[in-house]
PDB file of N, CA and C in Angstrom:
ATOM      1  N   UNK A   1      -1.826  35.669 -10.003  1.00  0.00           N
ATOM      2  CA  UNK A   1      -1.325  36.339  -8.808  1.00  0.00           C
ATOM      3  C   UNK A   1      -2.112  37.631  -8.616  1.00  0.00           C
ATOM      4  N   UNK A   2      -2.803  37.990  -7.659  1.00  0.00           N
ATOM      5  CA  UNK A   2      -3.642  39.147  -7.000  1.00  0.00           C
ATOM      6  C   UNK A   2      -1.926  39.953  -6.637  1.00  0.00           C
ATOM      7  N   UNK A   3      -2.427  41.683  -6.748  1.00  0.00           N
ATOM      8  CA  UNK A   3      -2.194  42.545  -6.567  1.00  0.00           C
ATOM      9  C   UNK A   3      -1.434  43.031  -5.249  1.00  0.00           C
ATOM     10  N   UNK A   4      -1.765  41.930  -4.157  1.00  0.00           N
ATOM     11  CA  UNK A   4      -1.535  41.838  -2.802  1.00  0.00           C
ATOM     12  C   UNK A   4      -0.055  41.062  -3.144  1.00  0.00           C
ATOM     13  N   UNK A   5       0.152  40.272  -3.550  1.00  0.00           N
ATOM     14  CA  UNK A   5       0.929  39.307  -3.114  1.00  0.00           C
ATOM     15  C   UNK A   5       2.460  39.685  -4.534  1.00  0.00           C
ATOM     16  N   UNK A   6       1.813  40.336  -5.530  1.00  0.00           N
ATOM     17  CA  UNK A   6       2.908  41.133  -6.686  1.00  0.00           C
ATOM     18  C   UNK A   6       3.414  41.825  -5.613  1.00  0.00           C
ATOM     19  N   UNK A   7       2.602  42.984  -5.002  1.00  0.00           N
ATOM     20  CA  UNK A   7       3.336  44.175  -4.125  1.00  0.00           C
ATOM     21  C   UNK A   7       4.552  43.024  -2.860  1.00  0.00           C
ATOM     22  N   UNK A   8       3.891  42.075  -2.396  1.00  0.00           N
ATOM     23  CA  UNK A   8       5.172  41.979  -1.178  1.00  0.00           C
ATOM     24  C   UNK A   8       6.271  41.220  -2.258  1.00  0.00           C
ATOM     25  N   UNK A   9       5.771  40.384  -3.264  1.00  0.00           N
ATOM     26  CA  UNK A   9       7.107  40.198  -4.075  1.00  0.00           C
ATOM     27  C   UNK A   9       8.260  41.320  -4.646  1.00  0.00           C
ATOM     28  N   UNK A  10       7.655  42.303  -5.254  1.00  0.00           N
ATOM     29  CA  UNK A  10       8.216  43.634  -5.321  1.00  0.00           C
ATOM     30  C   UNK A  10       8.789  44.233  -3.994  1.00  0.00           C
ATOM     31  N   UNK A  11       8.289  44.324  -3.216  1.00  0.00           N
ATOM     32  CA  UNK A  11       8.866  44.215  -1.707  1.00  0.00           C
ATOM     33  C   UNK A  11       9.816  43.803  -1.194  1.00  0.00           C
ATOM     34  N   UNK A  12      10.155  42.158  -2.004  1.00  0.00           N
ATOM     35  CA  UNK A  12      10.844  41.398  -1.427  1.00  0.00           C
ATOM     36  C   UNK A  12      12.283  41.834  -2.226  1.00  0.00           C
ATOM     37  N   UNK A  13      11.969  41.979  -3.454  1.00  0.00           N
ATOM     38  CA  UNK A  13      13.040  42.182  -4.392  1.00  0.00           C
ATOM     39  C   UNK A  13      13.660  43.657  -4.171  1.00  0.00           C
ATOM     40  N   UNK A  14      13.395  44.767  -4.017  1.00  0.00           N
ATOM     41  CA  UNK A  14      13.823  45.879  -3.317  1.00  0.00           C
ATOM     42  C   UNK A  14      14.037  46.294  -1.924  1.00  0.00           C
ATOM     43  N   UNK A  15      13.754  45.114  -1.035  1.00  0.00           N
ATOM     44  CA  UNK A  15      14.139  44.854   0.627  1.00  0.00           C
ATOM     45  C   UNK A  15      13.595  45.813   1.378  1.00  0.00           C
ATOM     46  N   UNK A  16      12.171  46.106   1.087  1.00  0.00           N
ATOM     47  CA  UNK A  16      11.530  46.774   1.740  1.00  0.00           C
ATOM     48  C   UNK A  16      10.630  45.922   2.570  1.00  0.00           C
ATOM     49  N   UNK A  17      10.035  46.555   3.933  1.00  0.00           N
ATOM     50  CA  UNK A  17       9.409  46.024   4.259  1.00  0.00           C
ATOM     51  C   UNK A  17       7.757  45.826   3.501  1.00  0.00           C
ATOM     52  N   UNK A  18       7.236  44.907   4.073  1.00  0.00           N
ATOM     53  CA  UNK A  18       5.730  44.667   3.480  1.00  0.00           C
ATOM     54  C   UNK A  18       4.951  45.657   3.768  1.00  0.00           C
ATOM     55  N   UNK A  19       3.921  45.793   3.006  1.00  0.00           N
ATOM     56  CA  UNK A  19       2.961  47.158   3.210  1.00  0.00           C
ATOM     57  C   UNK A  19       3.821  48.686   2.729  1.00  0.00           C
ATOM     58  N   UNK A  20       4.737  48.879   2.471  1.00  0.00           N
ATOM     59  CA  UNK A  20       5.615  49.834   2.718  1.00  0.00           C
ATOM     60  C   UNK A  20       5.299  50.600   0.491  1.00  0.00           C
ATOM     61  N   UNK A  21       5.456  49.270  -0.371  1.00  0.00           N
ATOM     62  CA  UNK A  21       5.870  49.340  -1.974  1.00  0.00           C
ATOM     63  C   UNK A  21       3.864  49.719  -1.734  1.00  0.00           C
ATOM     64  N   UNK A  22       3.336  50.155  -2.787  1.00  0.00           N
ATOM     65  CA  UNK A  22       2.442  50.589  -3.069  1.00  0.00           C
ATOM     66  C   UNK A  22       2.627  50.575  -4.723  1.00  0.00           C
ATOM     67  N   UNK A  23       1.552  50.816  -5.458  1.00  0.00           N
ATOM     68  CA  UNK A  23       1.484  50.212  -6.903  1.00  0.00           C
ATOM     69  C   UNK A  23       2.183  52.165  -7.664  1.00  0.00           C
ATOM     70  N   UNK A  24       1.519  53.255  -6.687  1.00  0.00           N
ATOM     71  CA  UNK A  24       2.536  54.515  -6.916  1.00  0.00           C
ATOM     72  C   UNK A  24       4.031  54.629  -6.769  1.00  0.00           C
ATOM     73  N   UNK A  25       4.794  54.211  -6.173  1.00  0.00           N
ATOM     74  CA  UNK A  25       5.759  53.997  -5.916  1.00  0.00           C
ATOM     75  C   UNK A  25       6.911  53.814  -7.020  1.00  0.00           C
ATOM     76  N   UNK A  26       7.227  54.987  -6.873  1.00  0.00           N
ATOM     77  CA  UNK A  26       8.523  55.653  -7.621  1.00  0.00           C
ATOM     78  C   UNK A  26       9.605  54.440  -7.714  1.00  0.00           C
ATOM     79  N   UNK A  27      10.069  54.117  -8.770  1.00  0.00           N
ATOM     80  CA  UNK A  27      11.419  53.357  -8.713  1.00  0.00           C
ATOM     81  C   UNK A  27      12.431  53.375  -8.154  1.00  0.00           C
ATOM     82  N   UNK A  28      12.868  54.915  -8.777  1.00  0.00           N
ATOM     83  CA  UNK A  28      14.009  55.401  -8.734  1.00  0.00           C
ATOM     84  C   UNK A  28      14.297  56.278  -7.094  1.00  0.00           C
ATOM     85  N   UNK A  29      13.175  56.362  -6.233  1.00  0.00           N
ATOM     86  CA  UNK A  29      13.409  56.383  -4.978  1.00  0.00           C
ATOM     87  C   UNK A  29      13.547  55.394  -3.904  1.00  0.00           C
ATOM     88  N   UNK A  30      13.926  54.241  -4.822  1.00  0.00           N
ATOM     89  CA  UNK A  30      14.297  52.573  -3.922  1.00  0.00           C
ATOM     90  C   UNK A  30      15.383  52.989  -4.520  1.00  0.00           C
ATOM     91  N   UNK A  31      16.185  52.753  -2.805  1.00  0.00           N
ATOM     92  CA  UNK A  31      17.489  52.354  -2.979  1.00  0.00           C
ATOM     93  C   UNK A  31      17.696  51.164  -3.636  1.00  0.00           C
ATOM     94  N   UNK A  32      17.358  49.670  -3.330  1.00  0.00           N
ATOM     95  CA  UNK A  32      17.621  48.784  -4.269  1.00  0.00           C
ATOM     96  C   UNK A  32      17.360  48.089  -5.379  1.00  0.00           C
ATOM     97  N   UNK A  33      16.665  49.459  -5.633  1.00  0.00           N
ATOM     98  CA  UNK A  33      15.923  49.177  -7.987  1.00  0.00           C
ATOM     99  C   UNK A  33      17.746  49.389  -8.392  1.00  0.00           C
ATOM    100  N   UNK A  34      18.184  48.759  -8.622  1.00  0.00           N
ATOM    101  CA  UNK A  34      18.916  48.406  -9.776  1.00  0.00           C
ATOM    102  C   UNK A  34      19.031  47.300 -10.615  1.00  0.00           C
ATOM    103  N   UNK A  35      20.504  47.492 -11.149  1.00  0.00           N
ATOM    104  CA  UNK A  35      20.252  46.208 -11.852  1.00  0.00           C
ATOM    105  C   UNK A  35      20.184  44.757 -11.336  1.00  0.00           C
ATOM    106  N   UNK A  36      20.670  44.289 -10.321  1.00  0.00           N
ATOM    107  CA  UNK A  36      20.205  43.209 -10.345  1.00  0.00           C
ATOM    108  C   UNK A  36      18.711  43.023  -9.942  1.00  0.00           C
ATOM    109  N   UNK A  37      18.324  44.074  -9.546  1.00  0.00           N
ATOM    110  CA  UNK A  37      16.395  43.896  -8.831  1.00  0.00           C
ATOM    111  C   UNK A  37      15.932  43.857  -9.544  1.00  0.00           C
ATOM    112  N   UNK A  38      16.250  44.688 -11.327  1.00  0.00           N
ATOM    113  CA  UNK A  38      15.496  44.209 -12.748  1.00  0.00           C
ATOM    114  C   UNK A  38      15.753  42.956 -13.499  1.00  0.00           C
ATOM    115  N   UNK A  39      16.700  42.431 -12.964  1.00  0.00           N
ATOM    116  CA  UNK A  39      17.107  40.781 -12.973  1.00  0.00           C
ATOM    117  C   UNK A  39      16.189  40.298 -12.753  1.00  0.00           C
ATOM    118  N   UNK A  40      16.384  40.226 -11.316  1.00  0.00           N
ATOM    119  CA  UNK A  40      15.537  39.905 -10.446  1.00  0.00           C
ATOM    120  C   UNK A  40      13.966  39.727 -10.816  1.00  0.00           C
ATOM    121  N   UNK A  41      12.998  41.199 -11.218  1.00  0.00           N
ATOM    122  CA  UNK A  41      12.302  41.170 -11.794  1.00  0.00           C
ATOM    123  C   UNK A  41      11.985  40.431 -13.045  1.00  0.00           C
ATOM    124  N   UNK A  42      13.135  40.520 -13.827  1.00  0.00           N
ATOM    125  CA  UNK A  42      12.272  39.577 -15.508  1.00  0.00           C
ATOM    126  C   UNK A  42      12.128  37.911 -14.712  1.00  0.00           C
ATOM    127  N   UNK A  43      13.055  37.456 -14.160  1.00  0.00           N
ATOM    128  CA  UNK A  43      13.140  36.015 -13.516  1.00  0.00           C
ATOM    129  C   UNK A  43      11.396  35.736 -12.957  1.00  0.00           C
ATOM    130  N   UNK A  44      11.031  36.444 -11.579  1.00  0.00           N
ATOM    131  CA  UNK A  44      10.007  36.550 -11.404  1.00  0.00           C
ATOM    132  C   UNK A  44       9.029  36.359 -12.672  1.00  0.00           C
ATOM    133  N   UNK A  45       9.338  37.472 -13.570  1.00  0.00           N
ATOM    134  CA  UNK A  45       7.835  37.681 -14.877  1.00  0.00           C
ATOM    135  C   UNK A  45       7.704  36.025 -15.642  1.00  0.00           C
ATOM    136  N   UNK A  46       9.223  35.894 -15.494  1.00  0.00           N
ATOM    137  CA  UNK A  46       8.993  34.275 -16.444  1.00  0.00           C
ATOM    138  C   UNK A  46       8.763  33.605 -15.749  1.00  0.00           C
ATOM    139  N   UNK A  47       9.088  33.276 -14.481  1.00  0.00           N
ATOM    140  CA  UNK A  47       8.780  32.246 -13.429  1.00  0.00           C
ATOM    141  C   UNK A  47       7.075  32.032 -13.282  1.00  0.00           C
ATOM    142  N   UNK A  48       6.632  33.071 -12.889  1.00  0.00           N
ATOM    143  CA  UNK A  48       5.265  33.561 -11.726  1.00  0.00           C
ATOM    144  C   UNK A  48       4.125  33.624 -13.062  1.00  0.00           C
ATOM    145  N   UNK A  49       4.515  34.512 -14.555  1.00  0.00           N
ATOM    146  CA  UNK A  49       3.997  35.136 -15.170  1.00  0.00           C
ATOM    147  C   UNK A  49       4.168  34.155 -16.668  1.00  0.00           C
ATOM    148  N   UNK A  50       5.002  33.728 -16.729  1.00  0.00           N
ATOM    149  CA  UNK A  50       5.267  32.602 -18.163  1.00  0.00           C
ATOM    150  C   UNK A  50       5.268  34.137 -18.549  1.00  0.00           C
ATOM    151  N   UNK A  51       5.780  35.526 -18.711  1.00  0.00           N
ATOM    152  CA  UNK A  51       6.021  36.198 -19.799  1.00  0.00           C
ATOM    153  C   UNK A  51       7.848  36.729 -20.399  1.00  0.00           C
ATOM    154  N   UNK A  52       7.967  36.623 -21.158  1.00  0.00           N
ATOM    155  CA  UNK A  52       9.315  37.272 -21.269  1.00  0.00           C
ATOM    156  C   UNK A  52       8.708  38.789 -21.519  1.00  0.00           C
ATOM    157  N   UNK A  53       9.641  39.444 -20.560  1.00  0.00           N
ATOM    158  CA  UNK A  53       9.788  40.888 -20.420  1.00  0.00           C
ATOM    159  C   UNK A  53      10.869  41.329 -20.889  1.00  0.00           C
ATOM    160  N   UNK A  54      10.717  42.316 -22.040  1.00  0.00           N
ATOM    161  CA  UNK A  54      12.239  42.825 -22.148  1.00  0.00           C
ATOM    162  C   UNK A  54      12.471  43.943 -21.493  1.00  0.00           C
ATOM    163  N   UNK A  55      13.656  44.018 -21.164  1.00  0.00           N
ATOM    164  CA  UNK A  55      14.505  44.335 -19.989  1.00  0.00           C
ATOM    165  C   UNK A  55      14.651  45.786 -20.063  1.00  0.00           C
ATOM    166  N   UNK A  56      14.480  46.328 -21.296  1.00  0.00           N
ATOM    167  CA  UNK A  56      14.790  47.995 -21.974  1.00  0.00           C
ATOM    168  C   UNK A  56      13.301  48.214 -21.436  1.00  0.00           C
ATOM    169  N   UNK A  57      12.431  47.717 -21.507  1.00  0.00           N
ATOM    170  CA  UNK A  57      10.928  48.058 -20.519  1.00  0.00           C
ATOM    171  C   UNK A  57      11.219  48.363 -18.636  1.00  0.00           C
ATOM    172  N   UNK A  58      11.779  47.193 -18.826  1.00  0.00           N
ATOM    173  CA  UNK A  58      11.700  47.721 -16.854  1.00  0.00           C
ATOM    174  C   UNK A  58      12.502  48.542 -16.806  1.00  0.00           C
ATOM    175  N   UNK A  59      13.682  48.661 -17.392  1.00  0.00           N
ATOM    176  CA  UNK A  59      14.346  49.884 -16.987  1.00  0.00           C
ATOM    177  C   UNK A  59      14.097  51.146 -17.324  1.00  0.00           C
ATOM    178  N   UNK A  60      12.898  51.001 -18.043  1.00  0.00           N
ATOM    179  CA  UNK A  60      12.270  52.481 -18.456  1.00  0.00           C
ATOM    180  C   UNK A  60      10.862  52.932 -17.584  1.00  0.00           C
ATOM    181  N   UNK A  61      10.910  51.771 -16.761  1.00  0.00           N
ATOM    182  CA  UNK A  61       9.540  51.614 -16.236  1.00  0.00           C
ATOM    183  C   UNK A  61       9.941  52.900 -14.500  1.00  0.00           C
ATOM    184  N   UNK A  62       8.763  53.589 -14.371  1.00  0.00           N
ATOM    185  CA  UNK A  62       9.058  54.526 -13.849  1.00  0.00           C
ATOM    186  C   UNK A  62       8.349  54.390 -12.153  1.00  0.00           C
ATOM    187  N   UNK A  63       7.307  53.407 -12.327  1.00  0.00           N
ATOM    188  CA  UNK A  63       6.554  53.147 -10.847  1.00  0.00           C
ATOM    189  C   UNK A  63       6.450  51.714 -10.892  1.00  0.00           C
ATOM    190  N   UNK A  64       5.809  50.948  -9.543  1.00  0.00           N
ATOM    191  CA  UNK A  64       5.698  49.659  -9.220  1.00  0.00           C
ATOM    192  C   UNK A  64       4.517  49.850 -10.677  1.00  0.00           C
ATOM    193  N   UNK A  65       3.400  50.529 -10.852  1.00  0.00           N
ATOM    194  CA  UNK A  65       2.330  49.980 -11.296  1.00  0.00           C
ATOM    195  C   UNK A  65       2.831  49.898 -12.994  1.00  0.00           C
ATOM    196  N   UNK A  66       3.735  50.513 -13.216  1.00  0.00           N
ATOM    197  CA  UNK A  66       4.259  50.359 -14.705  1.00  0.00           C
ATOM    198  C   UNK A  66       4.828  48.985 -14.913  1.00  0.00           C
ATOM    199  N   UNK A  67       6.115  48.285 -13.699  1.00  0.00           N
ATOM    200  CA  UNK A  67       5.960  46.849 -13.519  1.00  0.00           C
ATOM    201  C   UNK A  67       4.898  45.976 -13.494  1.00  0.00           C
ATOM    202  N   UNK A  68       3.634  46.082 -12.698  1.00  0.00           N
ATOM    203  CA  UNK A  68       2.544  45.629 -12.760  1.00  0.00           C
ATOM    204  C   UNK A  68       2.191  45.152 -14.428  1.00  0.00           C
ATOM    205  N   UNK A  69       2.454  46.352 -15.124  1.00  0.00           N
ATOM    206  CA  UNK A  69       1.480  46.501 -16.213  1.00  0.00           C
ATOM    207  C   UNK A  69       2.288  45.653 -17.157  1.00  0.00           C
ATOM    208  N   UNK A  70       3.518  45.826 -17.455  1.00  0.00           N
ATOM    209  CA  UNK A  70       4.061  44.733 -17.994  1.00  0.00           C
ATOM    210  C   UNK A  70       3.981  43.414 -18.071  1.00  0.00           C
ATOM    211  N   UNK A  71       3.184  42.830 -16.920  1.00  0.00           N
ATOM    212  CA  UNK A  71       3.362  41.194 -16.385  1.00  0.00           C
ATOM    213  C   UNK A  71       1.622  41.202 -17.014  1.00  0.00           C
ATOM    214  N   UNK A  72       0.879  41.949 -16.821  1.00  0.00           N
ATOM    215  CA  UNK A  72      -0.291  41.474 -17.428  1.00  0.00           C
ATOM    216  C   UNK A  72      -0.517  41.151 -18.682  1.00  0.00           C
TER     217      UNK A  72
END
């Protein structure tokens, strides 16, 4: 998965519009980063990514690109 298409998934999962999430992009200034969007997120990582992510990571994870970095 290219970089383009992580961001509108991340997008999709915090109900932002497209173009809007950027790989800077603060967590904790999305209204809908909680817990189920870090649900949300590990599902994606195993689905998209075959990785198990543990979950004490995303929730420590502080920008989109710290998510990013996890799935690689």
């Amino acid at each position: 998965m290219d970089e383009k298409k992580f961001l509108e998934k991340i997008s999709d999962i915090v109900e932002e519009e497209e173009g809007t999430i950027t790989f800077a992009t603060e967590l904790d200034a999305l209204e809908a980063w909680d817990s189920l969007a870090r649900i949300t997120f590990l599902v994606f990582a195993a689905d998209e990514f075959k990785k198990r992510v543990d979950g004490n990571l995303v929730k420590e994870a502080k920008t989109v690109s710290d998510l990013y970095q996890l799935v690689l």
